[in-house]
PDB file of N, CA and C in Angstrom:
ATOM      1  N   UNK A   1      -1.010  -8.593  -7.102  1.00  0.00           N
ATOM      2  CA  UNK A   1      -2.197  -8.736  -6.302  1.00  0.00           C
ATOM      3  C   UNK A   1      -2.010  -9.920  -5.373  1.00  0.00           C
ATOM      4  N   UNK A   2      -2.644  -9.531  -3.958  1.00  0.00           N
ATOM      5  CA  UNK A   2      -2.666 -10.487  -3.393  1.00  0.00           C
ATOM      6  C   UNK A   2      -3.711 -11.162  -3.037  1.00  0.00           C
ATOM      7  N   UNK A   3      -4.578 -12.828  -2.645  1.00  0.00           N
ATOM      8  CA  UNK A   3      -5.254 -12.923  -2.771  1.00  0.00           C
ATOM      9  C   UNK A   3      -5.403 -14.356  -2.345  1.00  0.00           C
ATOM     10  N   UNK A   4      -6.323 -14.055  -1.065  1.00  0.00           N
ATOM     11  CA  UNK A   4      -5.748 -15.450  -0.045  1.00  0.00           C
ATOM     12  C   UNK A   4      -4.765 -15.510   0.069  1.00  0.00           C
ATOM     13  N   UNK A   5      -3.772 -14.722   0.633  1.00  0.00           N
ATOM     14  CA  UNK A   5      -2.139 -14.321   0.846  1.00  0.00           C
ATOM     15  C   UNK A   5      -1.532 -15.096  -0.171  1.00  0.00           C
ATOM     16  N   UNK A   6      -1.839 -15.666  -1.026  1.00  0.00           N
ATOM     17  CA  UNK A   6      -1.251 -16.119  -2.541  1.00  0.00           C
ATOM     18  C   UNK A   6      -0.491 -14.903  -3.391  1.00  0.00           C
ATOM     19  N   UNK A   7       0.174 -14.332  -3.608  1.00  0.00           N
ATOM     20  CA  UNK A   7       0.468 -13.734  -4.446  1.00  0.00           C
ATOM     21  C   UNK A   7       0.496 -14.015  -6.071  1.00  0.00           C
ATOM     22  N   UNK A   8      -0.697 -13.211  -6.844  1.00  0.00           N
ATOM     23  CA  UNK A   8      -1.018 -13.458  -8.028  1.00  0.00           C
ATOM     24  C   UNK A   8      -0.417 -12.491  -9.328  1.00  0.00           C
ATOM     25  N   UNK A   9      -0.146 -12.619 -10.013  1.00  0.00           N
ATOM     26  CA  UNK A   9       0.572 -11.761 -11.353  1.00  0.00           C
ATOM     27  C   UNK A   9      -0.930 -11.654 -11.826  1.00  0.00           C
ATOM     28  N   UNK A  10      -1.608  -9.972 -12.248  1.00  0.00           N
ATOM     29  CA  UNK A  10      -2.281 -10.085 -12.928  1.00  0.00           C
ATOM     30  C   UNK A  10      -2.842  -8.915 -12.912  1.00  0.00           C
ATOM     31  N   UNK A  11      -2.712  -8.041 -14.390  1.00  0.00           N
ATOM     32  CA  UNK A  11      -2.601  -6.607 -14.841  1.00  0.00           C
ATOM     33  C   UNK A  11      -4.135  -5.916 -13.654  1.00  0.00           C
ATOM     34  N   UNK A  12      -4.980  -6.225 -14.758  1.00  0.00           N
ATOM     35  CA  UNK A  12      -6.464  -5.684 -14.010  1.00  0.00           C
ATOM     36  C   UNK A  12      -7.947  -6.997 -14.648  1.00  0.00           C
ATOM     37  N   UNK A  13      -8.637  -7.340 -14.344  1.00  0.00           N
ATOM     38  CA  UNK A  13      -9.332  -8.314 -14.118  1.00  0.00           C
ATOM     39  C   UNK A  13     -10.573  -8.330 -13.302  1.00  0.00           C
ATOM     40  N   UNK A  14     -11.815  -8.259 -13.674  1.00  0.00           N
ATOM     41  CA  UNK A  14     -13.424  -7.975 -12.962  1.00  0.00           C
ATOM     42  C   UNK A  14     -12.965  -9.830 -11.916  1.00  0.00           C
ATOM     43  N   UNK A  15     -13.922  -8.745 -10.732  1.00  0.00           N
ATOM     44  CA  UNK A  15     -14.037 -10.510  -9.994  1.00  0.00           C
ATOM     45  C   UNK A  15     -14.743 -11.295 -10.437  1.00  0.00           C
ATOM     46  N   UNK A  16     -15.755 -11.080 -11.182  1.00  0.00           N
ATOM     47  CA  UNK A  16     -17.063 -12.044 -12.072  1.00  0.00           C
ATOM     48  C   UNK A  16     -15.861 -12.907 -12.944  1.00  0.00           C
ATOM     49  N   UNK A  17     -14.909 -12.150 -13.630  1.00  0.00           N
ATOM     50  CA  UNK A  17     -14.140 -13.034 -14.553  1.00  0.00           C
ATOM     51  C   UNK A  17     -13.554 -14.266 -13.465  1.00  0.00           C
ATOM     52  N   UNK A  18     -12.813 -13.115 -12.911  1.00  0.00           N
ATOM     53  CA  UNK A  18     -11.794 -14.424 -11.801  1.00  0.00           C
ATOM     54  C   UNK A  18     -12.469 -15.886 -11.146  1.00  0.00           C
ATOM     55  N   UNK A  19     -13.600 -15.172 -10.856  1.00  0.00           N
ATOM     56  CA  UNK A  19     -14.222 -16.492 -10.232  1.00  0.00           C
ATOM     57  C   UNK A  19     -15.146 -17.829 -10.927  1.00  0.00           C
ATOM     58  N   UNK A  20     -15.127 -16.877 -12.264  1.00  0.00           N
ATOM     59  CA  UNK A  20     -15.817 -17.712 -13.125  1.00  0.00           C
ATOM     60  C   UNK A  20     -14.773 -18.829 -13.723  1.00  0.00           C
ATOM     61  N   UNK A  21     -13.422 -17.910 -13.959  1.00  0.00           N
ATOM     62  CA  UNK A  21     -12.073 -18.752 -13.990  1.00  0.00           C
ATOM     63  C   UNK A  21     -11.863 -19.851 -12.936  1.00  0.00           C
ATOM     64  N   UNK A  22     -11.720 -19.745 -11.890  1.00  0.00           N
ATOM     65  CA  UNK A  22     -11.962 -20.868 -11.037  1.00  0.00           C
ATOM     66  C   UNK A  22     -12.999 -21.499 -10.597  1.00  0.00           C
ATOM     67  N   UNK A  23     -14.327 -21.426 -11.365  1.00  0.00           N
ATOM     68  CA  UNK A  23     -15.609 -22.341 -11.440  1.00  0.00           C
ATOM     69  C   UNK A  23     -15.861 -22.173 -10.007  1.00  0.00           C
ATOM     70  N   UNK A  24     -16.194 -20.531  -9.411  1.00  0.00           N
ATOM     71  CA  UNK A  24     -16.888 -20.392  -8.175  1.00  0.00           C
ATOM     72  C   UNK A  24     -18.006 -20.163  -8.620  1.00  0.00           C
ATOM     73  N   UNK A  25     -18.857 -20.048  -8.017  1.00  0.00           N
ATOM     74  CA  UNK A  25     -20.313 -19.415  -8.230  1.00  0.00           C
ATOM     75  C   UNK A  25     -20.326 -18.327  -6.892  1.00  0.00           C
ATOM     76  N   UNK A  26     -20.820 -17.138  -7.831  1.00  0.00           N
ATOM     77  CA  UNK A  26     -20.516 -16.003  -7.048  1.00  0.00           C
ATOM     78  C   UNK A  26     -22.070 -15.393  -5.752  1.00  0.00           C
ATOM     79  N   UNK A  27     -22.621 -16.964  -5.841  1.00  0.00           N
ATOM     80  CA  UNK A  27     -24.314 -16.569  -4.507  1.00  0.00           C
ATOM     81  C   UNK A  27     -23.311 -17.307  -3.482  1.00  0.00           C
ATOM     82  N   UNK A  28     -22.218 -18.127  -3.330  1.00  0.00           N
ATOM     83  CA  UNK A  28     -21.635 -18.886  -2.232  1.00  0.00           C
ATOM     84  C   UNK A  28     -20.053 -18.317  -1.648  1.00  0.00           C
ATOM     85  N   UNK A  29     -19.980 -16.724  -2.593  1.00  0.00           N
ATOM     86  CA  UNK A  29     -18.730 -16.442  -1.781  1.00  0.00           C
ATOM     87  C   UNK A  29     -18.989 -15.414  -1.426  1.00  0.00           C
ATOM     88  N   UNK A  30     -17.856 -14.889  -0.850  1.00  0.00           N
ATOM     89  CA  UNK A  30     -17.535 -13.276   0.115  1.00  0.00           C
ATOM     90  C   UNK A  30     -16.546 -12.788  -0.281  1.00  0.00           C
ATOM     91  N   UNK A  31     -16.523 -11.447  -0.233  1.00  0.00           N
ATOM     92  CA  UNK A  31     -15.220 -11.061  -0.879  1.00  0.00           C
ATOM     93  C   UNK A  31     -15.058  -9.472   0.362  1.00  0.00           C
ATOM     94  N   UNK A  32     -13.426  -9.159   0.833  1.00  0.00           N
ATOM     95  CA  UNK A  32     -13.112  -8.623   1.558  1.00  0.00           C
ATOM     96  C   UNK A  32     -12.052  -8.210   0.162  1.00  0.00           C
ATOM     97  N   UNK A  33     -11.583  -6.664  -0.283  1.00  0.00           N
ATOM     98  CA  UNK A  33     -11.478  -6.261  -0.895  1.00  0.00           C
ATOM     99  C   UNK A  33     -10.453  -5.491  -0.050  1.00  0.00           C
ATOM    100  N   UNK A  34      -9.289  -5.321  -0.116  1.00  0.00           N
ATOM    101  CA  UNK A  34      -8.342  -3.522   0.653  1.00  0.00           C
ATOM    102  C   UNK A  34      -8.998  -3.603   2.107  1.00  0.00           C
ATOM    103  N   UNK A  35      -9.964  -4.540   3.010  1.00  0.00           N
ATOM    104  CA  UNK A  35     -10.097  -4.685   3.848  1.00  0.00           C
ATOM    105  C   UNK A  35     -11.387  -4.196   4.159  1.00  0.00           C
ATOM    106  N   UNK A  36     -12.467  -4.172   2.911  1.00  0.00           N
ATOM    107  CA  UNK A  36     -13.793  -3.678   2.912  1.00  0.00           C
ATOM    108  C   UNK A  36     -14.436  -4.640   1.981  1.00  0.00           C
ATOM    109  N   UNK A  37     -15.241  -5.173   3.231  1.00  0.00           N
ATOM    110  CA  UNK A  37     -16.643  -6.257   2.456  1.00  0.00           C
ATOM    111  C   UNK A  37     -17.267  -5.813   1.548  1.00  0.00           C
ATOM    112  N   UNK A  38     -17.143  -6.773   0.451  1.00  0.00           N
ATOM    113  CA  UNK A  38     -18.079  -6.168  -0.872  1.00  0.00           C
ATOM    114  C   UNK A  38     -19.058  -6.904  -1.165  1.00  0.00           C
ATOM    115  N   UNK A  39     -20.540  -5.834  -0.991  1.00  0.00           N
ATOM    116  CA  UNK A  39     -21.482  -6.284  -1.083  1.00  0.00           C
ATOM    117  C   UNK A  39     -21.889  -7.312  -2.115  1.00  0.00           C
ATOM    118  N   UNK A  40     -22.643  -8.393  -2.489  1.00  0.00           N
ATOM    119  CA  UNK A  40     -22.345  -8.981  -3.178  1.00  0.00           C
ATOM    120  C   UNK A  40     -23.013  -7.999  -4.879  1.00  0.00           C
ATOM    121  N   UNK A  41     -24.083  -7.182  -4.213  1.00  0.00           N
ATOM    122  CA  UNK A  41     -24.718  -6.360  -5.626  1.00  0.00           C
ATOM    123  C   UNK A  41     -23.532  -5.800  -6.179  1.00  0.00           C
ATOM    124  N   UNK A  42     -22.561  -5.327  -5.340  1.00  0.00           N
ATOM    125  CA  UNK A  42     -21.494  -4.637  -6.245  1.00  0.00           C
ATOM    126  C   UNK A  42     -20.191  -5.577  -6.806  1.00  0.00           C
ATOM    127  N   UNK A  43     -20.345  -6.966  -7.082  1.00  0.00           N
ATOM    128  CA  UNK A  43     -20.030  -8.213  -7.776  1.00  0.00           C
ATOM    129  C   UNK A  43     -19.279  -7.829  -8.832  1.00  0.00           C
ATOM    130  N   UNK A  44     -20.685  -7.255  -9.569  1.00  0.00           N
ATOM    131  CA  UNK A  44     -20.568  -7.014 -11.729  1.00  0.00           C
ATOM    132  C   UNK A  44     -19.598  -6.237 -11.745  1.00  0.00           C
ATOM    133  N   UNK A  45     -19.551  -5.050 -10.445  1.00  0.00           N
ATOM    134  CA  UNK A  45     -18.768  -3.695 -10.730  1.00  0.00           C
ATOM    135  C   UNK A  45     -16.992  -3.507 -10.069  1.00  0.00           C
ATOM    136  N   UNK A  46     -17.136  -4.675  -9.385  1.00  0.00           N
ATOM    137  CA  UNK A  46     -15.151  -4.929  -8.886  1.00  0.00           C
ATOM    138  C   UNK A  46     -14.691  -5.160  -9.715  1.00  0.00           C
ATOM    139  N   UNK A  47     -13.382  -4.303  -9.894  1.00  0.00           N
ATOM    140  CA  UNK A  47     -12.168  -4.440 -10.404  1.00  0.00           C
ATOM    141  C   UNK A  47     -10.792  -5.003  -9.783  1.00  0.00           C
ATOM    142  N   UNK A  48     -10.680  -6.258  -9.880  1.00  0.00           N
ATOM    143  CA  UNK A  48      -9.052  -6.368  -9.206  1.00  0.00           C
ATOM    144  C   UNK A  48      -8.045  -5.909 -10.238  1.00  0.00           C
ATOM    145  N   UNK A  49      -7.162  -5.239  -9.457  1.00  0.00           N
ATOM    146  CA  UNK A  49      -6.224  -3.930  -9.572  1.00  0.00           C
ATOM    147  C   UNK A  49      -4.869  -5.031  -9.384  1.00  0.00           C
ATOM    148  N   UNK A  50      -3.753  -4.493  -9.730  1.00  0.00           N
ATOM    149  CA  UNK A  50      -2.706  -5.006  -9.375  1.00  0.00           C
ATOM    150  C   UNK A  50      -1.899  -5.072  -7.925  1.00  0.00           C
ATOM    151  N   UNK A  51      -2.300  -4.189  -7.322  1.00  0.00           N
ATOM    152  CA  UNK A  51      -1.688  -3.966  -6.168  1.00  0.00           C
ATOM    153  C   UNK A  51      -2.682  -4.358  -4.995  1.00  0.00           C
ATOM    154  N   UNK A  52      -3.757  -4.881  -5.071  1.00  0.00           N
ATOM    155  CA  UNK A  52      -5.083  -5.227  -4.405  1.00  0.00           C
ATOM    156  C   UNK A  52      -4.594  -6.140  -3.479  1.00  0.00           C
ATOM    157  N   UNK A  53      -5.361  -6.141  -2.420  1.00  0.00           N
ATOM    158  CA  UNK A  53      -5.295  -7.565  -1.182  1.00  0.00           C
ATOM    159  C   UNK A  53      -6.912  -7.682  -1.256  1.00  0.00           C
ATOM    160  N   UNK A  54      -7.233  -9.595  -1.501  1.00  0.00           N
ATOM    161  CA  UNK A  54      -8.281  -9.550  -1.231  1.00  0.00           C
ATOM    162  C   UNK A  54      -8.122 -11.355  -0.663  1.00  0.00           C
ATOM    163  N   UNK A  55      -9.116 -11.466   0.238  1.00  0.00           N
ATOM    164  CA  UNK A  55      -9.792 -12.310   1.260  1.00  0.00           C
ATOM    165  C   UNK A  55     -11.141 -13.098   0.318  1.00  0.00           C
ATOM    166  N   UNK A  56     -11.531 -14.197  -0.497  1.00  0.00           N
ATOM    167  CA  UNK A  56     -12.551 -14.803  -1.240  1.00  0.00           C
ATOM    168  C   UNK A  56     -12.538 -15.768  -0.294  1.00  0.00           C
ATOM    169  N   UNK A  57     -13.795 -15.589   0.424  1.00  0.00           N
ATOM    170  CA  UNK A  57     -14.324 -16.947   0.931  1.00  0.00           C
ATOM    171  C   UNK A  57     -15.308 -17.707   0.883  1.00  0.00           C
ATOM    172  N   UNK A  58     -15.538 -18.870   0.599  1.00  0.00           N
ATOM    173  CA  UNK A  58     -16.328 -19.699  -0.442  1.00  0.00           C
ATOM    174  C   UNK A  58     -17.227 -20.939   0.752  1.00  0.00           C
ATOM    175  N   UNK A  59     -18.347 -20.770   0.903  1.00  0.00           N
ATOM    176  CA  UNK A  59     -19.602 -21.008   1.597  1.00  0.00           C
ATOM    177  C   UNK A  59     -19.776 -22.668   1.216  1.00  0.00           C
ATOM    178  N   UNK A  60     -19.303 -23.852   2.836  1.00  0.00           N
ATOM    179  CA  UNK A  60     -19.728 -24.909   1.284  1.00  0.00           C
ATOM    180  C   UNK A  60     -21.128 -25.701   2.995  1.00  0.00           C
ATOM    181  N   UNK A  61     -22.071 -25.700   1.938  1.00  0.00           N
ATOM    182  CA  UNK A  61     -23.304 -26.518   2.789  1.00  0.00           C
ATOM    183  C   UNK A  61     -23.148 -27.754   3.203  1.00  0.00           C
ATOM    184  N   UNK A  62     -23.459 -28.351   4.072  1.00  0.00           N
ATOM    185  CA  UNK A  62     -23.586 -29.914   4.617  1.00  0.00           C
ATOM    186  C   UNK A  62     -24.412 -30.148   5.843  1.00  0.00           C
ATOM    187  N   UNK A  63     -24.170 -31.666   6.159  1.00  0.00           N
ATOM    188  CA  UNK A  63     -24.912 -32.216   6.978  1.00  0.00           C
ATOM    189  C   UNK A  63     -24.811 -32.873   8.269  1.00  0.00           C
TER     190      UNK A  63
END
């Protein structure tokens, strides 16, 4: 999988897990999936796949 052009080792894996693994909170990101925005309601229900390209981009507020 690729992911932020990082290339990652990793069988199959929900994005709720992944991002909870890297202490995102999932109301401040975006996710571009095989090259299709995923809504954020459909969050619970992504599967990253092994062969996946995905784009996570992470919302940060200031002043």
């Amino acid at each position: 999988m690729i992911i932020n052009g990082e290339k990652i080792e990793l069988k199959e894996l929900s994005f709720v897990e992944f991002i909870a693994q890297k202490g995102l909170k999932s109301e401040l990101i975006a996710l571009e999936l095989n090259g299709r925005i995923i809504p954020r309601i459909e969050f619970e229900n992504t599967i990253f796949k092994e062969n996946d390209t995905a784009e996570i981009v992470s919302f940060v507020g200031g002043g």
